[in-house]
C-alpha atoms as a PDB file:
ATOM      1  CA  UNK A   1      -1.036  17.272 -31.825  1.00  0.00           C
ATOM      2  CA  UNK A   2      -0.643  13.930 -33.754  1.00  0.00           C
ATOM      3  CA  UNK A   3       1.544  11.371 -34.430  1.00  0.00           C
ATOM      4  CA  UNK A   4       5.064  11.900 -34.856  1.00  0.00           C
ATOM      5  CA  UNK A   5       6.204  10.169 -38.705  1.00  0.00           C
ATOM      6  CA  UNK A   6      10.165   9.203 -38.192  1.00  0.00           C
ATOM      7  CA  UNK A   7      12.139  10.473 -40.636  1.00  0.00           C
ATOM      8  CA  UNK A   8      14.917   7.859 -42.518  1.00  0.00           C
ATOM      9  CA  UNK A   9      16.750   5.787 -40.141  1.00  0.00           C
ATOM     10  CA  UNK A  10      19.652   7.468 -38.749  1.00  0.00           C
ATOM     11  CA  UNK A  11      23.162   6.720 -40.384  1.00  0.00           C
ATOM     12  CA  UNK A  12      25.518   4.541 -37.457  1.00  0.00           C
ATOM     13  CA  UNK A  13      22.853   4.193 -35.541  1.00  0.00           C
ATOM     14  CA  UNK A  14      24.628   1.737 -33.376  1.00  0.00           C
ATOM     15  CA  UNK A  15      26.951   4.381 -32.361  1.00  0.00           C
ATOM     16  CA  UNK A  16      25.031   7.095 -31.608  1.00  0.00           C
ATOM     17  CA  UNK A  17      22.403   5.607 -29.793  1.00  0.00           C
ATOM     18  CA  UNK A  18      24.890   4.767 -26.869  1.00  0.00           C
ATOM     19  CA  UNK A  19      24.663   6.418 -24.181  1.00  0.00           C
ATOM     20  CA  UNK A  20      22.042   7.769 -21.205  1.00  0.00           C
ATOM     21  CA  UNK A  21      19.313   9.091 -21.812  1.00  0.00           C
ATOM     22  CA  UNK A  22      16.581  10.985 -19.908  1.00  0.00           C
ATOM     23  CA  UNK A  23      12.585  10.520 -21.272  1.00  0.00           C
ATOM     24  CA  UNK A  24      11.163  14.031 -22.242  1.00  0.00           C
ATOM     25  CA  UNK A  25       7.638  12.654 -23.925  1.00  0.00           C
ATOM     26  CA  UNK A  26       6.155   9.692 -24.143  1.00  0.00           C
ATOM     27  CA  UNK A  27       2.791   9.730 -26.233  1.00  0.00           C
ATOM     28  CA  UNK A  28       0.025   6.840 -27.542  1.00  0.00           C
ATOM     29  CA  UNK A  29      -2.157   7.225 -30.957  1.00  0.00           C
ATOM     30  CA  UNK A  30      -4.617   5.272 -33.030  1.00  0.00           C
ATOM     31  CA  UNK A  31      -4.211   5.173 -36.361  1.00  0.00           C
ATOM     32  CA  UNK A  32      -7.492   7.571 -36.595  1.00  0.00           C
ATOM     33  CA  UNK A  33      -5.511   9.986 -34.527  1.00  0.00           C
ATOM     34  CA  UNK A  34      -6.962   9.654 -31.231  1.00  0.00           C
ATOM     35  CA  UNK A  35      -4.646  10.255 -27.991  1.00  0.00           C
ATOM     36  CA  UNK A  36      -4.505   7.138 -25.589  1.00  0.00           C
ATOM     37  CA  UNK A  37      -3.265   7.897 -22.378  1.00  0.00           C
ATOM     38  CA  UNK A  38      -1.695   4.664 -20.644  1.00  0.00           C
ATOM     39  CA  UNK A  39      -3.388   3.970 -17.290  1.00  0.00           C
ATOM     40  CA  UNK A  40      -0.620   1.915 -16.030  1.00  0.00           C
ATOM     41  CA  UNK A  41       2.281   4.854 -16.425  1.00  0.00           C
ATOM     42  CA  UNK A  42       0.426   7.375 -17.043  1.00  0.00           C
ATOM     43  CA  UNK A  43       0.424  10.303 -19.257  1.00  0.00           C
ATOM     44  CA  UNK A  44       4.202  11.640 -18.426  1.00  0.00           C
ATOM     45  CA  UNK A  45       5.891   9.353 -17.018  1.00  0.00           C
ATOM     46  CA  UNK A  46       9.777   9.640 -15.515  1.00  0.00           C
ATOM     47  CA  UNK A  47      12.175   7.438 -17.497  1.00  0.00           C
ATOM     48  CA  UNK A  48      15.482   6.638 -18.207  1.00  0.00           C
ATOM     49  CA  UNK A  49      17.277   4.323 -20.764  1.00  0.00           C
ATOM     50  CA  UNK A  50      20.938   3.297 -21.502  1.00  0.00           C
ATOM     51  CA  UNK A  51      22.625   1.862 -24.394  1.00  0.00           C
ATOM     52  CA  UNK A  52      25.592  -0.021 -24.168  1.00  0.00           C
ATOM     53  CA  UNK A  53      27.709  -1.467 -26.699  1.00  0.00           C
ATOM     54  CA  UNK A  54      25.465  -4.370 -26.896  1.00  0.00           C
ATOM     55  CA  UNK A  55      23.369  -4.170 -23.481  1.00  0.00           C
ATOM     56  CA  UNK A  56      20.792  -1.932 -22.635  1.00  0.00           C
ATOM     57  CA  UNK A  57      18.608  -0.772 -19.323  1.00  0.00           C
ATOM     58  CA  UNK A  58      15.390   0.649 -19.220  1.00  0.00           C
ATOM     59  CA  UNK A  59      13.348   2.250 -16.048  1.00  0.00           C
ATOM     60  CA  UNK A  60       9.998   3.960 -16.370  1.00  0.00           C
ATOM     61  CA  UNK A  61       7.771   5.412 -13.428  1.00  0.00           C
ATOM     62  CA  UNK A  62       4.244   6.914 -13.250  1.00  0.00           C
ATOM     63  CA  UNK A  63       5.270  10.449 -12.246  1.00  0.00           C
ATOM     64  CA  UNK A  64       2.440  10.792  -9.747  1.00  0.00           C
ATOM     65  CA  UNK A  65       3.204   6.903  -8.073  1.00  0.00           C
ATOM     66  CA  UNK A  66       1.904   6.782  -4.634  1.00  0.00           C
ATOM     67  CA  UNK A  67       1.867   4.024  -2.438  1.00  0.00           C
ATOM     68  CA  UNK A  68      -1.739   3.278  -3.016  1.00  0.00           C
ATOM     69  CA  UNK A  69      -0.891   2.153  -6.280  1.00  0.00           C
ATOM     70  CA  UNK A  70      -2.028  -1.201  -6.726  1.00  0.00           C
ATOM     71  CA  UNK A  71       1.105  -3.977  -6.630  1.00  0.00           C
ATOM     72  CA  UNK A  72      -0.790  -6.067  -9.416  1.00  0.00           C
ATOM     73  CA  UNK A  73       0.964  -6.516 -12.619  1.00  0.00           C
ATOM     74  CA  UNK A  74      -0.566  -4.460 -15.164  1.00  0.00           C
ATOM     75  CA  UNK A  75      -0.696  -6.160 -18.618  1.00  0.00           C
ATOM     76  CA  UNK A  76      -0.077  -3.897 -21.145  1.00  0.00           C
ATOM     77  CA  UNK A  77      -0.347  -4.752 -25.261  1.00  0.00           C
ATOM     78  CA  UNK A  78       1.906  -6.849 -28.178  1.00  0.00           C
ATOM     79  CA  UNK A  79       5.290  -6.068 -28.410  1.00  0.00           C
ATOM     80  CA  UNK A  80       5.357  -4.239 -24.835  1.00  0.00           C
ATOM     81  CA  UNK A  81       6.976  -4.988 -21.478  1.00  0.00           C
ATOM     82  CA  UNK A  82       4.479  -5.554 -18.465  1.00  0.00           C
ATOM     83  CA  UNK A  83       4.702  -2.992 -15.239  1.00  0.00           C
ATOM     84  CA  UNK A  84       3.927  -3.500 -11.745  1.00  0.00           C
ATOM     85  CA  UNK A  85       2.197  -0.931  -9.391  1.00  0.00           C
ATOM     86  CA  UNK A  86       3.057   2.009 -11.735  1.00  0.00           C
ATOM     87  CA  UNK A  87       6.651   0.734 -12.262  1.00  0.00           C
ATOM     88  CA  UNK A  88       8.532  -0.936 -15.581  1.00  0.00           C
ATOM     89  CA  UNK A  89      12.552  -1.951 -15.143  1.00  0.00           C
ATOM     90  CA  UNK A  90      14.035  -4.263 -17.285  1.00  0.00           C
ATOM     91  CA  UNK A  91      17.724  -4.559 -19.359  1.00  0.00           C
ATOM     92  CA  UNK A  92      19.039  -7.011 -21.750  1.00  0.00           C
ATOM     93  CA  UNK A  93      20.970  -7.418 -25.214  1.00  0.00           C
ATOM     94  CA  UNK A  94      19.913  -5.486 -28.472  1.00  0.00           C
ATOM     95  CA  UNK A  95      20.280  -5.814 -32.064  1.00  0.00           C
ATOM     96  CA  UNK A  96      20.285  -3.106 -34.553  1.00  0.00           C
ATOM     97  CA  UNK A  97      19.383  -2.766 -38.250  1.00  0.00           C
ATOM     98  CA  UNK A  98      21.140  -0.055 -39.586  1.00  0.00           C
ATOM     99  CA  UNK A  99      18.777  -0.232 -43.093  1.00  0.00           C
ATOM    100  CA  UNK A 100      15.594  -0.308 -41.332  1.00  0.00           C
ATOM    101  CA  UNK A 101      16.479   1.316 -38.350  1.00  0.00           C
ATOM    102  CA  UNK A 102      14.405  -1.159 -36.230  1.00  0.00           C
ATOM    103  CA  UNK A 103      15.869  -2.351 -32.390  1.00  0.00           C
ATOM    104  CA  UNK A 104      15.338  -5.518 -31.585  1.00  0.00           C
ATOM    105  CA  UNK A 105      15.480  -6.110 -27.889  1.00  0.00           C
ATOM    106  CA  UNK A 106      15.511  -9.117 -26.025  1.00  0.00           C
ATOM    107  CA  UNK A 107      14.646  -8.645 -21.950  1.00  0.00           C
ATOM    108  CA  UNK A 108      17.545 -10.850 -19.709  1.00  0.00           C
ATOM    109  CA  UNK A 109      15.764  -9.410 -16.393  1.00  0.00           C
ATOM    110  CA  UNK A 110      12.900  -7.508 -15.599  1.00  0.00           C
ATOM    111  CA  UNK A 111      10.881  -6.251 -12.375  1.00  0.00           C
ATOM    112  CA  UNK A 112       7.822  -8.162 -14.150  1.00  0.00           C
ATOM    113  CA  UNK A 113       8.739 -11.974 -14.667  1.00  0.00           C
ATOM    114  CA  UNK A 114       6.455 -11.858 -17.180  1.00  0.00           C
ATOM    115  CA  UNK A 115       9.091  -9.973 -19.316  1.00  0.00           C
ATOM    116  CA  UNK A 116      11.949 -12.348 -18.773  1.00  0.00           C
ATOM    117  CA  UNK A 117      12.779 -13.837 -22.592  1.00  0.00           C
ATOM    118  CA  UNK A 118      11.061 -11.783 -24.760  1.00  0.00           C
ATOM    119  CA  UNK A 119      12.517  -9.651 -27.305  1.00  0.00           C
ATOM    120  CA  UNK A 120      10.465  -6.488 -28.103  1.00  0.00           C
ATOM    121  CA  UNK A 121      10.685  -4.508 -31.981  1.00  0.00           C
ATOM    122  CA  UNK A 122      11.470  -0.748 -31.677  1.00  0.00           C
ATOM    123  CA  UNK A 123      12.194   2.281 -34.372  1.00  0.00           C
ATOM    124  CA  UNK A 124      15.363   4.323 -33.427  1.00  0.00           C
ATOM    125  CA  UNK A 125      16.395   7.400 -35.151  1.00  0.00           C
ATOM    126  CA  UNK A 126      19.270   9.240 -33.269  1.00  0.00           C
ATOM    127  CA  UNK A 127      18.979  12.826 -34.282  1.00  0.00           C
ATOM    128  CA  UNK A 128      22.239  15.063 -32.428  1.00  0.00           C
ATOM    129  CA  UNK A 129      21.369  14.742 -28.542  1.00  0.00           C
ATOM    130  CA  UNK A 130      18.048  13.294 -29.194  1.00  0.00           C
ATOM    131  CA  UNK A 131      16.664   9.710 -29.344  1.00  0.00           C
ATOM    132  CA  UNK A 132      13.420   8.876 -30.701  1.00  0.00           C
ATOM    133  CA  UNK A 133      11.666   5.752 -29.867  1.00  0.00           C
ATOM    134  CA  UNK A 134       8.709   4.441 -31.492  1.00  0.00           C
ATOM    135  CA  UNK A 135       6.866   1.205 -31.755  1.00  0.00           C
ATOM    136  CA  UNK A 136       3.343  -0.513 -32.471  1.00  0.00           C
ATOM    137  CA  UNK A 137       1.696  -1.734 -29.386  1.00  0.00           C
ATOM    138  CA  UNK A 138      -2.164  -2.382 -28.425  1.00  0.00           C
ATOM    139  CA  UNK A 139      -3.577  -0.443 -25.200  1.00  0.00           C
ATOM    140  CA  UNK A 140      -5.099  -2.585 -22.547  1.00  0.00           C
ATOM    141  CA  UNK A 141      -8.068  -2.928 -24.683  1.00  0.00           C
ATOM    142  CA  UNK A 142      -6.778  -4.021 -27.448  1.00  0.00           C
ATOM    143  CA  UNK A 143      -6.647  -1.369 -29.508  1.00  0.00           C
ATOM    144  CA  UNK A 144      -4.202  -0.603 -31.808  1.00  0.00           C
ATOM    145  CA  UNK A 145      -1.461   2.290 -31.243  1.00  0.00           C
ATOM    146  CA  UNK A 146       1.558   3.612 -31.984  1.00  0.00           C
ATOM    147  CA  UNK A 147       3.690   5.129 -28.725  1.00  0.00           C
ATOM    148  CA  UNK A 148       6.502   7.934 -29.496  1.00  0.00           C
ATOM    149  CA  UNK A 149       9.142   8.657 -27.221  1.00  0.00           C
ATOM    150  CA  UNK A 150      11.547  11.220 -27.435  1.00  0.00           C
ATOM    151  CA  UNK A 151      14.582  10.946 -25.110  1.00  0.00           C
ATOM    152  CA  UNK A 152      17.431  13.640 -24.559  1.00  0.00           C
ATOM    153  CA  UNK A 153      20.919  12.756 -23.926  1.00  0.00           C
ATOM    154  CA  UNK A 154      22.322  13.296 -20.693  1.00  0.00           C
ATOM    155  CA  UNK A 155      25.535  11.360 -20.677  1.00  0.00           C
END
């Protein structure tokens, strides 16, 4: 497998980007084409994410969390939210570009304080019951990646 290349930005994005939706894949590459699997969530995590009119919510959870997961924040890389002991919540306002297709999102609350304030660049292209996320991030390291998520409507 590779890297997933978006295709145009989806037409009325706005619109039909609203809803629930429930997190199918979520994958990390380098630029060379190298698979980074994210030590803080994990390789599939569970996830959800809702879109509002202008408000969104967003909940991600290592899929194998235990309760010896360590309660330290877990930094992740640029334009990223920050988990804690395998867990990311956070919700706020977005803004869309319908030319570019690009999200911006900026956090109101989050389980990470860390998180509160910023606003976080993502590529949306809303394909039938399908939402694909995608943005440029670093891994813990610092290495540059790009993380794909595809989401399928559930509501």
């Amino acid at each position: 497998m590779s890297m997933l290349v978006l295709s145009k930005p989806s037409e009325n994005l706005q619109d039909k980007m609203q809803g629930i939706w429930w997190l199918l894949s979520r994958e990390d590459w380098t630029k060379s084409g190298e698979q980074k699997i994210d030590p803080v969530l994990g390789s599939s995590p569970i996830g959800l994410i809702s879109y509002a009119k202008n408000h969104f919510a967003a909940q991600f959870m290592k899929r194998d969390r235990t309760e010896t997961i360590s309660t330290q924040i877990s930094s992740t890389g640029s334009n990223n939210t920050n988990a804690i002991g395998g867990y990311d919540a956070y919700f706020g306002t977005y803004k869309v570009n319908e030319e570019s297709g690009k999200v911006a999102h900026t956090l109101i609350g989050s389980i990470t304080p860390t998180n509160i304030g910023i606003i976080v660049s993502r590529d949306l292209r809303a394909i039938e019951d399908q939402l694909v996320i995608q943005l440029d991030t670093t891994t813990l390291e610092g290495v540059p990646i790009t993380r794909t998520l595809i989401w399928k409507r559930i509501n």
